[in-house]
C-alpha atoms as a PDB file:
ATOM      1  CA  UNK A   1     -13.560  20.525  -9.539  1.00  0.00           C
ATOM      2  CA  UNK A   2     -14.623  17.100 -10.459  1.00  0.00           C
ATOM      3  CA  UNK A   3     -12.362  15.119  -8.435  1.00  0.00           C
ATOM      4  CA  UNK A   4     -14.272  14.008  -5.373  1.00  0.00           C
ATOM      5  CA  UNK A   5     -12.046  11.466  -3.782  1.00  0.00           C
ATOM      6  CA  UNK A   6      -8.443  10.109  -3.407  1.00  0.00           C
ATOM      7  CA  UNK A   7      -7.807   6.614  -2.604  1.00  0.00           C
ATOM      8  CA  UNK A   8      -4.065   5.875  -1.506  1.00  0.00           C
ATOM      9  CA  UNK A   9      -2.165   2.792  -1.283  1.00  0.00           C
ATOM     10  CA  UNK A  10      -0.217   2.508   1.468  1.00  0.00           C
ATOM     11  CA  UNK A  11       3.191  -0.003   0.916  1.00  0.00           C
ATOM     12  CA  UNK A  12       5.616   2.173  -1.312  1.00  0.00           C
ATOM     13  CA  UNK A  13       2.759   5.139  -1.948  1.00  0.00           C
ATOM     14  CA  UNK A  14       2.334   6.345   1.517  1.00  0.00           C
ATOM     15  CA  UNK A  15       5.921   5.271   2.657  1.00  0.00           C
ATOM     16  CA  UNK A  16       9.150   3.714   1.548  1.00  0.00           C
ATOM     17  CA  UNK A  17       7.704   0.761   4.034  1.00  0.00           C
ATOM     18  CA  UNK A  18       9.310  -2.322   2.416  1.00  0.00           C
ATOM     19  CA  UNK A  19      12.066  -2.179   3.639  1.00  0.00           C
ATOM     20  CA  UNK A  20      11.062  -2.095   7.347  1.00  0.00           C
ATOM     21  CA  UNK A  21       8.476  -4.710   6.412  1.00  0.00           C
ATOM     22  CA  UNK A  22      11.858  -7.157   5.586  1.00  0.00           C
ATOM     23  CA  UNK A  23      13.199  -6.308   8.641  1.00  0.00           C
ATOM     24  CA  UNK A  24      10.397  -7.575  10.877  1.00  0.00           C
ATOM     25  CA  UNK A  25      10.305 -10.677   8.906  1.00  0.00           C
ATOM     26  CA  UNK A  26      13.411 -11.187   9.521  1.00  0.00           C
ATOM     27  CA  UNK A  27      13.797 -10.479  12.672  1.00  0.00           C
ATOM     28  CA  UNK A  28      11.202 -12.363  13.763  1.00  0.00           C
ATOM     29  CA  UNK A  29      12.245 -15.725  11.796  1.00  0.00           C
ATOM     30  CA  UNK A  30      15.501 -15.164  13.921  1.00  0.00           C
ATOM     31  CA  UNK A  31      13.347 -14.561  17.455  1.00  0.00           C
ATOM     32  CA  UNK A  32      11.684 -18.474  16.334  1.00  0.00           C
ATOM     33  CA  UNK A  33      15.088 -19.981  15.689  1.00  0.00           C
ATOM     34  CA  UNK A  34      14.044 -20.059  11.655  1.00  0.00           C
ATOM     35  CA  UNK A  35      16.675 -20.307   9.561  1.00  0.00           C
ATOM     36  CA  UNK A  36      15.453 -18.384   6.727  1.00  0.00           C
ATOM     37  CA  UNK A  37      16.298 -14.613   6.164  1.00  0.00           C
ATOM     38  CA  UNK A  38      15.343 -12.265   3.054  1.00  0.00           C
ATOM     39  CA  UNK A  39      17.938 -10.601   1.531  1.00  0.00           C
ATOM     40  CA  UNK A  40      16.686  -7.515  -0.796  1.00  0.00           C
ATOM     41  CA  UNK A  41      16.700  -9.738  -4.047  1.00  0.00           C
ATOM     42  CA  UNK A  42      14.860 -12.333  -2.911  1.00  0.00           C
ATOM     43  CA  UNK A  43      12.246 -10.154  -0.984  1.00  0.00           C
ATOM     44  CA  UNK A  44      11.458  -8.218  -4.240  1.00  0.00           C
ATOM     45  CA  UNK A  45      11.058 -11.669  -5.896  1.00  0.00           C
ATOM     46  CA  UNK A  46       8.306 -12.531  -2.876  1.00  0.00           C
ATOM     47  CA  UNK A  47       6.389  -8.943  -3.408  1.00  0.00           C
ATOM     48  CA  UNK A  48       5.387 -10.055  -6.864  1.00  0.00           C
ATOM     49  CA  UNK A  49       3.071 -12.322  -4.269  1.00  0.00           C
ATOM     50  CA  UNK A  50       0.619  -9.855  -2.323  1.00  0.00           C
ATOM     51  CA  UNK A  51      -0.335 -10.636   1.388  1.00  0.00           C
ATOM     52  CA  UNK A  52       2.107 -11.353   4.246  1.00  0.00           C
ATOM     53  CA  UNK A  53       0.772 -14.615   4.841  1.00  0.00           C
ATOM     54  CA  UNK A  54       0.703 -15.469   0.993  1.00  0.00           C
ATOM     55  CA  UNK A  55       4.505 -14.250   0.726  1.00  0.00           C
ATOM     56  CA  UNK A  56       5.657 -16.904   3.748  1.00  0.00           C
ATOM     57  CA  UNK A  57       3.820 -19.599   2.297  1.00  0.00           C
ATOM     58  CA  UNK A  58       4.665 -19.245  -1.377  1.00  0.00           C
ATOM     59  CA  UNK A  59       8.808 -19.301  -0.311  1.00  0.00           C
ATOM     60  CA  UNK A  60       8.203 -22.151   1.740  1.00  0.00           C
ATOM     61  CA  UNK A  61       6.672 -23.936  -1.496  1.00  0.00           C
ATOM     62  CA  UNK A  62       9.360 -22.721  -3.449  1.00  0.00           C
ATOM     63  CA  UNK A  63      11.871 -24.094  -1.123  1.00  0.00           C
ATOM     64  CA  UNK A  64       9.878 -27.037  -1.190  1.00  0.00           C
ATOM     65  CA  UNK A  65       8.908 -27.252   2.526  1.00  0.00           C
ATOM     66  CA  UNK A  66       5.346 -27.385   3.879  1.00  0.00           C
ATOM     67  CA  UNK A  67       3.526 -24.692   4.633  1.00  0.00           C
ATOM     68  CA  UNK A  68       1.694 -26.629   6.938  1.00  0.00           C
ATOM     69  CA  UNK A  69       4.373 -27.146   9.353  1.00  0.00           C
ATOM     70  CA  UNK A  70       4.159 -24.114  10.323  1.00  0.00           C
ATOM     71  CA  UNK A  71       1.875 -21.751  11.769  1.00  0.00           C
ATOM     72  CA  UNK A  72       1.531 -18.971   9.591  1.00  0.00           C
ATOM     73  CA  UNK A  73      -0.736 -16.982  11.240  1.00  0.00           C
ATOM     74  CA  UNK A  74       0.735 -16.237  14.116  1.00  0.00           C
ATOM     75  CA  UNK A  75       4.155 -15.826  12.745  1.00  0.00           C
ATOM     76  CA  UNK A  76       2.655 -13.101  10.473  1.00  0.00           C
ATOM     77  CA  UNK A  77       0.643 -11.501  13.847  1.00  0.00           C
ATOM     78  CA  UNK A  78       4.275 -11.505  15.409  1.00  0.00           C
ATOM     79  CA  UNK A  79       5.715  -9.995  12.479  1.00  0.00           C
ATOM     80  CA  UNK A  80       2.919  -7.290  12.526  1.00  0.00           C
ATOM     81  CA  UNK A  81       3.523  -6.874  16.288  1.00  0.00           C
ATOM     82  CA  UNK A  82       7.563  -6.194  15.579  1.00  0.00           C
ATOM     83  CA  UNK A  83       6.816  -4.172  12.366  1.00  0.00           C
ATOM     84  CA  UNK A  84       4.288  -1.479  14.658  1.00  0.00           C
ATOM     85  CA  UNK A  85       6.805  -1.538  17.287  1.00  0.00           C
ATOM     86  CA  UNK A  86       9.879  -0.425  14.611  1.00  0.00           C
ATOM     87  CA  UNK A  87       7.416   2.808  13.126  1.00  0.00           C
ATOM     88  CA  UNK A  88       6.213   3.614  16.877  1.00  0.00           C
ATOM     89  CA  UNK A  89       9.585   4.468  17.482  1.00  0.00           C
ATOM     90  CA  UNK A  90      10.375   6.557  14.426  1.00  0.00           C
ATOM     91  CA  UNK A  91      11.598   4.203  11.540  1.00  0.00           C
ATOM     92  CA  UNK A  92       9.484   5.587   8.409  1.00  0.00           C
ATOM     93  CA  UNK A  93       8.316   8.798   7.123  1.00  0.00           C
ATOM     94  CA  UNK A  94       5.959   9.747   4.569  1.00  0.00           C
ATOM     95  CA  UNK A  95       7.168   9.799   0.886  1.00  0.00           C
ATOM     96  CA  UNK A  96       7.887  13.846  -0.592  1.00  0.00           C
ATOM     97  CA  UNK A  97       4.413  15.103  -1.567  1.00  0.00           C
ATOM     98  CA  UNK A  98       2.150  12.897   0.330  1.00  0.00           C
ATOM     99  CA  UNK A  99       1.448  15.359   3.577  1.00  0.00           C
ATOM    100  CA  UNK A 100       0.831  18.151   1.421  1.00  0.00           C
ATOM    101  CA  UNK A 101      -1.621  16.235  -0.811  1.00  0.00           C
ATOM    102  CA  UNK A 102      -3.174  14.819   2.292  1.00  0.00           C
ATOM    103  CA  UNK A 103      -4.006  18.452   3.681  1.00  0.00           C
ATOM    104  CA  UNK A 104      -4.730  20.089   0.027  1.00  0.00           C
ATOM    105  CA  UNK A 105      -7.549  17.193  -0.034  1.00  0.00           C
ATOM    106  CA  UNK A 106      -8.763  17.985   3.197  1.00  0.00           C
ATOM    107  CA  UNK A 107      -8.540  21.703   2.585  1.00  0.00           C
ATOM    108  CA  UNK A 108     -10.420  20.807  -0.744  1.00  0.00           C
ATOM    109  CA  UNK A 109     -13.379  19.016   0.660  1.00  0.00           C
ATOM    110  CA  UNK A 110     -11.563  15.663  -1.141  1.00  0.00           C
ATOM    111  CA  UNK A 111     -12.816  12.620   0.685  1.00  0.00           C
ATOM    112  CA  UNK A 112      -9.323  10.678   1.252  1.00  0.00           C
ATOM    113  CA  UNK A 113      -9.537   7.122   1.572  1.00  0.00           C
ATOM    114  CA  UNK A 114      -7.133   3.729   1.764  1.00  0.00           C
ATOM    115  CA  UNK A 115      -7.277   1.029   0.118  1.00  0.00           C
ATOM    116  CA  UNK A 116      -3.957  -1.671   0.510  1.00  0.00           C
ATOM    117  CA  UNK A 117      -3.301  -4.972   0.945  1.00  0.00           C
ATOM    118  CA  UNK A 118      -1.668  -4.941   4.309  1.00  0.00           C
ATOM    119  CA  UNK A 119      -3.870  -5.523   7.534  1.00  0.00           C
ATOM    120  CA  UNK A 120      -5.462  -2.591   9.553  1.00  0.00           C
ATOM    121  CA  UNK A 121      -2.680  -2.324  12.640  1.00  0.00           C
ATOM    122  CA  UNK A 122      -0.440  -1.808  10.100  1.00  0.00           C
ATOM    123  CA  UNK A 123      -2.292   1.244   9.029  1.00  0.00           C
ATOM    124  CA  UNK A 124      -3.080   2.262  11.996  1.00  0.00           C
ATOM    125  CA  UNK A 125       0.487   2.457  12.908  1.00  0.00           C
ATOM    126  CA  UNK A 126       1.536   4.052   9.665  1.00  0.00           C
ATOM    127  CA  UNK A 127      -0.786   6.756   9.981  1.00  0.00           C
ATOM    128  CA  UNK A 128      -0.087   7.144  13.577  1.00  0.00           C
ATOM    129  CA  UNK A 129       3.708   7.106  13.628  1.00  0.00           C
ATOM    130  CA  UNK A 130       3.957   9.749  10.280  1.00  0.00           C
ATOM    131  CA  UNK A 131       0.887  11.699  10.826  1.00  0.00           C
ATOM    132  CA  UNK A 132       0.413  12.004  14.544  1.00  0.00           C
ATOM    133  CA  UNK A 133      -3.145  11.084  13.912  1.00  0.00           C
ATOM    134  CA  UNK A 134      -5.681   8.001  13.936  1.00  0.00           C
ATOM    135  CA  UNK A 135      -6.063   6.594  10.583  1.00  0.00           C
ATOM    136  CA  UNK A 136      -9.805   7.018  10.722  1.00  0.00           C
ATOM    137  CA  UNK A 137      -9.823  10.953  11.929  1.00  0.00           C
ATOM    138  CA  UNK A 138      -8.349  11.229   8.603  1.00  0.00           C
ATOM    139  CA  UNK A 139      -8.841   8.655   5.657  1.00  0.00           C
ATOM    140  CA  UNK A 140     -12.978   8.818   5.361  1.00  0.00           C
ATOM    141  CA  UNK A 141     -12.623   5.005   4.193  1.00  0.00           C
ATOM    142  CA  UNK A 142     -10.144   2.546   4.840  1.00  0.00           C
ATOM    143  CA  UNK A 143      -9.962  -1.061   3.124  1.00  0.00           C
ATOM    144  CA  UNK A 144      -7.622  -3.269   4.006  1.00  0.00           C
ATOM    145  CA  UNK A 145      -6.602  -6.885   2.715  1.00  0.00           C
ATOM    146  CA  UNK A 146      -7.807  -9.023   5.149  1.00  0.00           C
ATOM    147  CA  UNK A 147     -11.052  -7.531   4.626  1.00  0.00           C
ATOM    148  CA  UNK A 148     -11.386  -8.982   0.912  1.00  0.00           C
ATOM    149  CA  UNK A 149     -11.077 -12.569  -0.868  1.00  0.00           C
ATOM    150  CA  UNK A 150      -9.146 -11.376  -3.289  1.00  0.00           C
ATOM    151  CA  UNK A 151      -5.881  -9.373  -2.331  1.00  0.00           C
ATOM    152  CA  UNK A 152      -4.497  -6.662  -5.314  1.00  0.00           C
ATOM    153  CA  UNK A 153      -4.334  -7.322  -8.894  1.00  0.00           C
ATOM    154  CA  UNK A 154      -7.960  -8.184  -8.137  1.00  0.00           C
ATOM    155  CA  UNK A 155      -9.864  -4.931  -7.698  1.00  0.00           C
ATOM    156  CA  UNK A 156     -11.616  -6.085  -4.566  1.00  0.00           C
ATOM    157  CA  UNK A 157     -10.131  -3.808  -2.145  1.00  0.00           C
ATOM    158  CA  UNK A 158     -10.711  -0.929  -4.323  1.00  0.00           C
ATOM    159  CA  UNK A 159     -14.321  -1.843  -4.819  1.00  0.00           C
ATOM    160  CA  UNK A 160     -14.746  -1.956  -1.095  1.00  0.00           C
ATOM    161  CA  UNK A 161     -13.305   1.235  -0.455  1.00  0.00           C
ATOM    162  CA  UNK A 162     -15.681   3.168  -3.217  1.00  0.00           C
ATOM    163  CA  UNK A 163     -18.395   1.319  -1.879  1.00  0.00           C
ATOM    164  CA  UNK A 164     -17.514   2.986   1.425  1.00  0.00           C
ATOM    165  CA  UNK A 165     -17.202   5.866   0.221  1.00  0.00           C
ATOM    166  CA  UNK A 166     -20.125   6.064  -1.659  1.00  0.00           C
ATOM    167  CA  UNK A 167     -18.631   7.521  -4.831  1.00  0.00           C
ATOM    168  CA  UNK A 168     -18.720   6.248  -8.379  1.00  0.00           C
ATOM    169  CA  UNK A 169     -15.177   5.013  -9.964  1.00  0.00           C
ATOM    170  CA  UNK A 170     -14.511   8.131 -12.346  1.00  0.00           C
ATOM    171  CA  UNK A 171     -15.291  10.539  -9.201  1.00  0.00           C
ATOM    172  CA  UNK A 172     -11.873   9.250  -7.679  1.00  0.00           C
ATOM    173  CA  UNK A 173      -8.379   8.332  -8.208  1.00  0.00           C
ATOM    174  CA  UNK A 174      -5.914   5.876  -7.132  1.00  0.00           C
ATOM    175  CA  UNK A 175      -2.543   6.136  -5.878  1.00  0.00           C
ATOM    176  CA  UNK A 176      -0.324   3.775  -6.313  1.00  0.00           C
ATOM    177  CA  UNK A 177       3.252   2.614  -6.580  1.00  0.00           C
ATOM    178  CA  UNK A 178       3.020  -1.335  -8.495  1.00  0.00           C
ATOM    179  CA  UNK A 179       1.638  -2.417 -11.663  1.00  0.00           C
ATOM    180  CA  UNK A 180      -0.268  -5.094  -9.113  1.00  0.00           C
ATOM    181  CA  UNK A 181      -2.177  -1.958  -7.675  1.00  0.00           C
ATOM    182  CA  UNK A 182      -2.126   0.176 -11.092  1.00  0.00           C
ATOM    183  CA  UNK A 183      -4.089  -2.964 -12.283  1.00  0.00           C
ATOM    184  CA  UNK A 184      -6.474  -3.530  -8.921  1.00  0.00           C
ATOM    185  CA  UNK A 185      -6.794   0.227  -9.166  1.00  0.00           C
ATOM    186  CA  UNK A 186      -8.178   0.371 -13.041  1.00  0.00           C
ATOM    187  CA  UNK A 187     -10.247  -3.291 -12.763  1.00  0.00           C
ATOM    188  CA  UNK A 188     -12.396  -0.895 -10.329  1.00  0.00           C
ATOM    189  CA  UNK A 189     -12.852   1.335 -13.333  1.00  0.00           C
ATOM    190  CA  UNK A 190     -10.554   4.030 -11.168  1.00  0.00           C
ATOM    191  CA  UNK A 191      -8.377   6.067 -13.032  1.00  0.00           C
ATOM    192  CA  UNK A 192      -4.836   5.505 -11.012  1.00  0.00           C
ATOM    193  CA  UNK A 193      -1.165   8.070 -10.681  1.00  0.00           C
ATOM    194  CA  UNK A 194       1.699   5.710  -9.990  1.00  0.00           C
ATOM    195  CA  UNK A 195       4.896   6.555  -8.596  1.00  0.00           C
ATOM    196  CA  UNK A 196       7.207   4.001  -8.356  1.00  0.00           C
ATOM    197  CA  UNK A 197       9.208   3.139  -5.204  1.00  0.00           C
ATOM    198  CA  UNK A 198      12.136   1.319  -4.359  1.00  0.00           C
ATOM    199  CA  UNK A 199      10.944  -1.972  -4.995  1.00  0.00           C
ATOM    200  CA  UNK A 200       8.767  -1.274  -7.958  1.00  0.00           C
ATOM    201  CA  UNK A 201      10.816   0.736  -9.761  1.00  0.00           C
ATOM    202  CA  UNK A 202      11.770  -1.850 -12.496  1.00  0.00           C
ATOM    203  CA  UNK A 203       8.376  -3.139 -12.572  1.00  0.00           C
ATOM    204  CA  UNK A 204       6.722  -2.919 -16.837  1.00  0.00           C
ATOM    205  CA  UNK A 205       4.723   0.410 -16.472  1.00  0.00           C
ATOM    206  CA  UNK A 206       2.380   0.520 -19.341  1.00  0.00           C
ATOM    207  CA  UNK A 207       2.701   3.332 -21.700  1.00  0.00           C
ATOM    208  CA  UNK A 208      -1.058   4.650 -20.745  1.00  0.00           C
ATOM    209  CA  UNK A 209      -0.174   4.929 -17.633  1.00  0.00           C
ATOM    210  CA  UNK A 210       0.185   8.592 -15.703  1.00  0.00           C
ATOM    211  CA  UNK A 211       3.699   8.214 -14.161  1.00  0.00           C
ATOM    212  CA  UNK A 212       5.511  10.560 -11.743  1.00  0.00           C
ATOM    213  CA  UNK A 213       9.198  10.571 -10.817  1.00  0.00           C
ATOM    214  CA  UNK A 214       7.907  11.380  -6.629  1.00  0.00           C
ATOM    215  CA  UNK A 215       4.289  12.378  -5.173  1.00  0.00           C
ATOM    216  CA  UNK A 216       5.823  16.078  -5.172  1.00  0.00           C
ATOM    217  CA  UNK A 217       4.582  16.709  -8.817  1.00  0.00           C
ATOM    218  CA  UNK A 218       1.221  15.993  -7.310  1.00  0.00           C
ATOM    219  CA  UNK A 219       1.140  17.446  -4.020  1.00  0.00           C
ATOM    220  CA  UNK A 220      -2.333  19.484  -4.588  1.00  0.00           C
ATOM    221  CA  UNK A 221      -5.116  18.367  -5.770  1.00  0.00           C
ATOM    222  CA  UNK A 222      -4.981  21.268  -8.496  1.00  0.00           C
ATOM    223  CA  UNK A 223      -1.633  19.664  -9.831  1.00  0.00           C
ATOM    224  CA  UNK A 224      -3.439  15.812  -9.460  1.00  0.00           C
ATOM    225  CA  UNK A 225      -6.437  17.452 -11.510  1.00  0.00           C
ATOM    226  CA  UNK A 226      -4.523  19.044 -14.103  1.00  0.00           C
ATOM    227  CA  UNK A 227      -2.312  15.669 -14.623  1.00  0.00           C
ATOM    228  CA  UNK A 228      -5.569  13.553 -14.954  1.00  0.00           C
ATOM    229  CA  UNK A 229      -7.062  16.216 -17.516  1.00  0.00           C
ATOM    230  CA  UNK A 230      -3.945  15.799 -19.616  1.00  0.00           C
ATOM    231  CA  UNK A 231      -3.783  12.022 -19.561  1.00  0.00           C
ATOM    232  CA  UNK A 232      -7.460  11.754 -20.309  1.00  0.00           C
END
């Protein structure tokens, strides 16, 4: 076995989360008497921007209001407060495949790590409210955005994750579900399996890329190994 580590993403690779992320941004423009609601189109318009704070700033320019005027920040902290709350009481799952590759890596001796864009109580809650578990009893690194300059096509939160693990690039592989993390994942020199979710679905997949219909065609790290041997 040469694979030594598996780095996951978490928004659309761990869970369909997208979804409930739209929800708590919307429900929490409504709790500040904003008028501005995300339907599904223009949401998956806004996730070609990556960072909560980055999203509600770059519709606001768009809509050509001030960014400014508002206070970000703590809109997106009560958004992340509202979104924790929603998976605490049982609102996501795990995507098919991802719990068995989770205990086939830990079975393996495969360090599992995260690397994402969202902030840490987000993880936390993920991992929590679909695992039963604390995100770092399980992951052996765990990156998040707000821990990096530069938030995913850039390969900074990938970087910081190897560096925590303390494994080289080709040891480990990415999981991902965007061509924004397929390209964050392979800037870090990772090699990177992307399933597509809801939202990424239409996004321009390059031909190179190792592409599975679910996480279920990869749910051991046998089946990950042999994929990555025959797209090498």
């Amino acid at each position: 076995m040469t694979l030594r580590a598996i780095i996951f993403d978490v928004d659309g690779t761990l869970a369909e989360t997208e979804e409930l992320h739209r929800r708590a941004f919307n429900e929490t423009f409504a709790a500040r008497g904003l008028d501005w609601h995300w339907d599904r189109d223009r949401y998956r318009e806004l996730l070609q921007v990556t960072g909560g704070k980055e999203r509600m700033a770059h519709d606001l320019a768009q809509r050509g209001l001030a960014a400014g005027d508002h206070d970000i920040p703590a809109l997106h902290r009560a958004k992340t407060d509202r979104y924790t709350d929603l998976m605490a009481r049982g609102e996501i799952a795990l995507r098919p495949g991802i719990a068995d590759l989770i205990r086939s890596g830990r079975e393996a001796g495969v360090r599992l790590a995260i690397a994402t864009t969202t902030s840490r109580p987000n993880i936390d809650a993920l991992v929590r409210a679909t695992l039963g578990r604390e995100a770092g009893d399980l992951f052996a690194a765990i990156a998040a955005g707000d821990e990096v300059q530069a938030k995913k096509p850039a390969p900074d939160v990938y970087l910081l994750a190897l560096d925590r693990l303390g494994i080289p690039p080709e040891k480990a592989v990415a999981l991902e579900d965007s061509v924004n993390g397929l390209m964050s994942a392979r800037a870090a020199g990772l090699r990177c399996v992307v399933s597509p979710a809801t939202y990424t679905a239409g996004d321009p997949f390059p031909g190179d890329c190792a592409l599975v219909g679910d996480f279920t065609h990869i749910a051991s790290v046998e089946a990950l190994e042999r994929l990555l041997e025959a797209k090498a």
